[in-house]
Protein backbone atom coordinates (compact mmCIF):
# COMPACT_ATOMS: atom_id res chain seq x y z
CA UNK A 1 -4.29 -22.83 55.55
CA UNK A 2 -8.09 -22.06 55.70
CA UNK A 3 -8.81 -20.15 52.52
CA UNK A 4 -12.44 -18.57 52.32
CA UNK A 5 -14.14 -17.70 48.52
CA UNK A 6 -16.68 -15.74 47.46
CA UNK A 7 -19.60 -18.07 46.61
CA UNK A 8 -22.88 -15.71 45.19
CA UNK A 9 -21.79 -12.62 46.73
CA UNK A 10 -19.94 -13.03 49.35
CA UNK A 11 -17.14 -10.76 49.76
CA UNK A 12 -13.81 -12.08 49.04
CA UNK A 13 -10.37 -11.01 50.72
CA UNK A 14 -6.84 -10.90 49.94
CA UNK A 15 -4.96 -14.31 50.41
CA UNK A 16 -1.77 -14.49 52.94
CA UNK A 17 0.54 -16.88 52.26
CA UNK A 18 2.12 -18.81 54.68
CA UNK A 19 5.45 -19.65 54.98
CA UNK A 20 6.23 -22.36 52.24
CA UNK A 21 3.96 -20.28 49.78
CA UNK A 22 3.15 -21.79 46.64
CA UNK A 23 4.44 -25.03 47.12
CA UNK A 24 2.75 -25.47 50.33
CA UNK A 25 -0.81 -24.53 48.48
CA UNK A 26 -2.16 -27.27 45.89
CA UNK A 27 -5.45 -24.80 45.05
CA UNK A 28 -4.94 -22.64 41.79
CA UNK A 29 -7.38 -19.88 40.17
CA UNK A 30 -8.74 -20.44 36.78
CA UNK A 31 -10.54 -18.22 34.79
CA UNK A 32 -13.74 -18.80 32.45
CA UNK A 33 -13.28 -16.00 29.86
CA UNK A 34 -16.39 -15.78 27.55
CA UNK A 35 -18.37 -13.48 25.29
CA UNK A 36 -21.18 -13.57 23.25
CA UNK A 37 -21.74 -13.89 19.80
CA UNK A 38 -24.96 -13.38 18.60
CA UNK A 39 -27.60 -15.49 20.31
CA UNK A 40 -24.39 -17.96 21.18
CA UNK A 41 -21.62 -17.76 24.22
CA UNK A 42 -18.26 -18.31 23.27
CA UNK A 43 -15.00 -19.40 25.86
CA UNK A 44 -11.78 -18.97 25.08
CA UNK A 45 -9.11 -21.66 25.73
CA UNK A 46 -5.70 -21.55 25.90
CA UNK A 47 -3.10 -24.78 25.00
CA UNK A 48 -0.71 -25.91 28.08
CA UNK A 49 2.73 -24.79 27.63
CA UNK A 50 4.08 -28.42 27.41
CA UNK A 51 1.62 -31.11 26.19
CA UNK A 52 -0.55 -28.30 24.20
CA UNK A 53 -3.42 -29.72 25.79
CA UNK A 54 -6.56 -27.09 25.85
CA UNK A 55 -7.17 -25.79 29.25
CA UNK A 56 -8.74 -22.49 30.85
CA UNK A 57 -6.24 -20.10 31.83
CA UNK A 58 -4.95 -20.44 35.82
CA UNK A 59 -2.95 -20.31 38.18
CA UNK A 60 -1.07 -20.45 41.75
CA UNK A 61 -2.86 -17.97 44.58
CA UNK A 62 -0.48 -14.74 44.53
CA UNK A 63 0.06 -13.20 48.20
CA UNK A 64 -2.23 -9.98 49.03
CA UNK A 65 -4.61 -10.68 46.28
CA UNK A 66 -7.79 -11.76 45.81
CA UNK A 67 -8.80 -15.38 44.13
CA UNK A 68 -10.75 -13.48 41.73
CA UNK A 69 -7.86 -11.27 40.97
CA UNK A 70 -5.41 -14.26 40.51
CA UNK A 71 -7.80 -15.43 37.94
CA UNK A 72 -7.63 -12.23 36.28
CA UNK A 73 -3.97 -11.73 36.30
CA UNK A 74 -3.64 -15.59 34.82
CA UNK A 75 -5.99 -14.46 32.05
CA UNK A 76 -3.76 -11.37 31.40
CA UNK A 77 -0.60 -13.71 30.96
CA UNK A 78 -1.72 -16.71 29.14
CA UNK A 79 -4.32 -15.37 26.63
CA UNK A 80 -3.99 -11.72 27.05
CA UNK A 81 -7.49 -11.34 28.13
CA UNK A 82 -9.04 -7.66 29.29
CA UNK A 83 -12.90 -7.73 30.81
CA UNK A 84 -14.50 -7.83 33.57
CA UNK A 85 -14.52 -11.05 35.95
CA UNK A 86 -16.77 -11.66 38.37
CA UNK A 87 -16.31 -12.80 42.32
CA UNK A 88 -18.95 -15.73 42.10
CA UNK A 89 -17.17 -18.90 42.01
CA UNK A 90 -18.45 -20.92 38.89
CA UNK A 91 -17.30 -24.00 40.35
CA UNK A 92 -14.34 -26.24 41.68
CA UNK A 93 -12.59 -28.97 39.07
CA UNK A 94 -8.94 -31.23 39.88
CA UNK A 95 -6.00 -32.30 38.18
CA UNK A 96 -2.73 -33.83 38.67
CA UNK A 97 0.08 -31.22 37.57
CA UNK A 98 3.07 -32.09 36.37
CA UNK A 99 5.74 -30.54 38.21
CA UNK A 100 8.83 -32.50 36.97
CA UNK A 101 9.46 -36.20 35.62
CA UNK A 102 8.91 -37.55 38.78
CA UNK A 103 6.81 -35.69 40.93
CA UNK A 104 2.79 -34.76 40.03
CA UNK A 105 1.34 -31.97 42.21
CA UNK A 106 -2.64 -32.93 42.96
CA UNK A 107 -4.62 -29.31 42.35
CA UNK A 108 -8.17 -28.22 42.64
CA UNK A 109 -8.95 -25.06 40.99
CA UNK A 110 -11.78 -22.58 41.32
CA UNK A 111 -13.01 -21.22 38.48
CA UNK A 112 -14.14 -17.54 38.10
CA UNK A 113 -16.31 -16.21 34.71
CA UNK A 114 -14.60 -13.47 33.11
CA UNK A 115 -16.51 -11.79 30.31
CA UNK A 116 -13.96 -10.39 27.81
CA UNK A 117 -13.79 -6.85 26.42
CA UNK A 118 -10.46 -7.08 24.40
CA UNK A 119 -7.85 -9.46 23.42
CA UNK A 120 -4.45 -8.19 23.13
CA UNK A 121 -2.17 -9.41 20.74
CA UNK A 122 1.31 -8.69 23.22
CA UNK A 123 1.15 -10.24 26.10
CA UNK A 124 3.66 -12.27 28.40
CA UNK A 125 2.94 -16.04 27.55
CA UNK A 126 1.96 -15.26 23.65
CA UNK A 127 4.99 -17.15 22.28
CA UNK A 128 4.55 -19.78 24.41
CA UNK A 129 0.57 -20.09 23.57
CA UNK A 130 -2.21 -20.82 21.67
CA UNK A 131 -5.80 -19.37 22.32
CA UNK A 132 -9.03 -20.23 20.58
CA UNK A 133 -12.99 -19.17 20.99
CA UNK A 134 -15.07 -22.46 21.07
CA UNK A 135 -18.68 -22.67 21.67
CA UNK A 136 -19.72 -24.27 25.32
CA UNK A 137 -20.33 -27.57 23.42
CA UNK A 138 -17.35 -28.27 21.62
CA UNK A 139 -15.32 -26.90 24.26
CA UNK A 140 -16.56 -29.04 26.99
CA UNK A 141 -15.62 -31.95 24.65
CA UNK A 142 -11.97 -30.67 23.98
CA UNK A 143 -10.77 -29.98 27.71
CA UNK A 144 -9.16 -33.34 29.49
CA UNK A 145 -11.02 -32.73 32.95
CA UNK A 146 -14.92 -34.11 33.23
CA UNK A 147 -15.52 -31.73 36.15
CA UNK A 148 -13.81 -28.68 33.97
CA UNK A 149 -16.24 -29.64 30.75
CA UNK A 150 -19.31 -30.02 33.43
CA UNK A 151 -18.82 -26.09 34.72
CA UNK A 152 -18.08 -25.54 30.45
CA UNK A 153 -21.11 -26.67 29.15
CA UNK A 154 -24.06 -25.75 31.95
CA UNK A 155 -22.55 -22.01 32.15
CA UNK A 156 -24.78 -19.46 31.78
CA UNK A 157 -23.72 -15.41 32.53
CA UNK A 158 -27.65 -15.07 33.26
CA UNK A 159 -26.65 -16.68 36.54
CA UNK A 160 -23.31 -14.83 37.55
């Protein structure tokens, strides 16, 4: 499946799935949410549901929306994130998910910066979470993925 993202600008469009939907796709959505305090920006991590490893929040494409909007909606259900995200995508980082004992699912994810306007305390994954602000340093240095802390520590919002 050809999938085309927005990269400074460029319009995106809604994905359509193919048959074999999300386990035929390997790329996932992530979202940078971030806001600033004082002179410094902040990002908000979330832990994994199983290893409680700190990650950005993301997910599988979801049919007749855009990768932007997948970002978004992952935001909403693992950190209960409201703001504004934008279509410019930050950058690409991979990992090897694990989908069961035996089987790891290679992913790529592209990362979209979401500056946050309100964290809700309710939201769908809240049990199963923990979420965190972190300055860019520290978390660059607490995420498992070098291409993940790369996007982490050289992000500016000047530039989105």
């Amino acid at each position: 499946m050809a999938m085309k993202m927005s990269v400074q600008g460029e319009r995106q469009r809604p994905l359509r799935l193919s048959n074999g939907g999300k386990q035929g796709v390997r790329t996932q959505f992530g979202a940078l949410c971030w806001r600033r305090r004082g002179d410094e920006i902040q990002v908000l991590l979330v832990t994994s549901r199983r290893r409680k490893r700190w990650i950005i929040p993301k997910g599988w494409p979801q049919d007749r929306a855009t990768p932007v909007k997948a970002a978004v909606t992952e935001a909403w259900e693992e950190a209960g994130v409201e703001g504004k995200a934008k279509a410019t995508c930050l950058g690409i980082f991979s990992y090897d998910k694990t989908v069961t004992a035996r089987q790891v699912a290679p992913c790529v994810v592209a990362i979209f910066p979401m500056r946050v306007k309100k964290l809700r305390r309710d939201f769908p994954e809240a049990s199963q979470r923990k979420r965190k602000w972190f300055s860019l340093a520290k978390a660059a240095t607490l995420v498992s993925e070098p291409e993940l802390a790369a996007i982490i520590r050289r992000f500016d919002p000047a530039n989105v």
